[in-house]
Protein backbone atom coordinates (compact mmCIF):
# COMPACT_ATOMS: atom_id res chain seq x y z
CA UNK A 1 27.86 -2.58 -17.11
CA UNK A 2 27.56 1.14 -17.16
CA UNK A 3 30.44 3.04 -18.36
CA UNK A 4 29.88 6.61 -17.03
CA UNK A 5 29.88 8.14 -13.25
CA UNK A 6 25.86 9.28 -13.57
CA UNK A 7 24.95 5.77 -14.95
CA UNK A 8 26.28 3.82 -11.73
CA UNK A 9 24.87 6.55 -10.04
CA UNK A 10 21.21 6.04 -11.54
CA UNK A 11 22.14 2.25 -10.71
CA UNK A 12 22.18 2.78 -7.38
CA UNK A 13 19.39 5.19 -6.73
CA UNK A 14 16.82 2.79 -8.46
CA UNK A 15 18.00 -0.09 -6.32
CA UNK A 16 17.45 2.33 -3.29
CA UNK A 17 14.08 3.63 -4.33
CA UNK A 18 13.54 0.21 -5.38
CA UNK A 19 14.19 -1.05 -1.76
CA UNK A 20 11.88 1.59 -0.07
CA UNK A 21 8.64 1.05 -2.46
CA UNK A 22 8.98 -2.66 -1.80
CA UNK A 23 8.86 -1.91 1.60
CA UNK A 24 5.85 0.41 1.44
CA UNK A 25 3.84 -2.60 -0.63
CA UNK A 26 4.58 -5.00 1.55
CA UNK A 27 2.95 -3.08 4.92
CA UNK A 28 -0.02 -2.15 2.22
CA UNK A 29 -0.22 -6.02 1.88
CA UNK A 30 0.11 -6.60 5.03
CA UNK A 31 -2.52 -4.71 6.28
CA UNK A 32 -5.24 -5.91 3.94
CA UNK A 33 -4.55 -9.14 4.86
CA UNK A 34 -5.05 -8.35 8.31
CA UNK A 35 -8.31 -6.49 6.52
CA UNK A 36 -9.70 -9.72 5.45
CA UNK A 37 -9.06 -11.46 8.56
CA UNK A 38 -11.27 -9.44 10.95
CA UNK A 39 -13.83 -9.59 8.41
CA UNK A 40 -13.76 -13.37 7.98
CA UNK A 41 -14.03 -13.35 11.65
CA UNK A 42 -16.92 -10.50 11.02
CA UNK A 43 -15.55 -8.07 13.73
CA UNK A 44 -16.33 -4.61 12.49
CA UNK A 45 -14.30 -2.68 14.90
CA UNK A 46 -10.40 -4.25 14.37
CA UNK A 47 -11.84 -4.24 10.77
CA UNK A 48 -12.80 -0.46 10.66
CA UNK A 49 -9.20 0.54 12.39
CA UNK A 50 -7.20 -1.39 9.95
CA UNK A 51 -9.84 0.12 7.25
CA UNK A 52 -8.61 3.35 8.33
CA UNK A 53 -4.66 2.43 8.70
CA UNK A 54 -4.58 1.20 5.09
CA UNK A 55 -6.75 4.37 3.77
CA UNK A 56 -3.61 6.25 5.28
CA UNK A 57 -1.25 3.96 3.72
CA UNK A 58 -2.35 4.13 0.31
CA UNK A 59 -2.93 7.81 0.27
CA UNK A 60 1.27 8.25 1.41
CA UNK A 61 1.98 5.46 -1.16
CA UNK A 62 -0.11 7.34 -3.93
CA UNK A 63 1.51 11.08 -2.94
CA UNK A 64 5.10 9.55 -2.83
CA UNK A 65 4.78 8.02 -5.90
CA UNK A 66 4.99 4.29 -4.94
CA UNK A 67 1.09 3.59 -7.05
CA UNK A 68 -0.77 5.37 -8.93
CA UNK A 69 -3.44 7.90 -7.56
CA UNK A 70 -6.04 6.13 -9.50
CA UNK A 71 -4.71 2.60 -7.79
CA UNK A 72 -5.30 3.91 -4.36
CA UNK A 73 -8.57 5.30 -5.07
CA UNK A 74 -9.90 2.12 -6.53
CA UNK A 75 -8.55 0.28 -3.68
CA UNK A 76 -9.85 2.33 -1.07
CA UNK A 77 -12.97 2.38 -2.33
CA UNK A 78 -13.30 -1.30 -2.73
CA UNK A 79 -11.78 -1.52 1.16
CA UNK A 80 -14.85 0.24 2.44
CA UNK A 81 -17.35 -1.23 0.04
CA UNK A 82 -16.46 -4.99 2.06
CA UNK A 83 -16.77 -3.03 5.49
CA UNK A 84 -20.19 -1.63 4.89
CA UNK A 85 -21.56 -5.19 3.57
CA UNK A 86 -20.47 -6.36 7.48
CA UNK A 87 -23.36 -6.21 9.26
């Protein structure tokens, strides 16, 4: 257990942040999966909107701090690589 004032307080702020990027990952993962069901089911339009819904979600995630920049990117990028193969 921490001893001093400032360590309970760090304590407590990285269970809160902790709380709030959990949260953040877990609509990221929900959306792909919603991702991968309209393209199993090959519709390009409910595909393309949550396409463009996780694009948004990533790029918050990566400018808050929640993943990596470079994470996002490579995500995104693979994201629109599956929609363009839908024909």
């Amino acid at each position: 257990m921490p001893i001093k004032k400032s360590a309970f307080k760090a304590i407590r702020q990285s269970k809160k942040r902790e709380i709030y990027n959990k949260g953040i990952k877990t609509n990221i993962s929900w959306l792909k999966r919603q991702f991968l069901k309209a393209i199993g089911k090959k519709d390009k339009k409910i595909a393309g909107d949550f396409c463009l819904k996780l694009q948004k979600s990533f790029d918050k995630a990566a400018q808050k701090g929640v993943i990596k920049k470079n994470t996002a990117s490579r995500s995104k990028s693979r994201l629109f690589k599956i929609l363009h193969s839908l024909k």
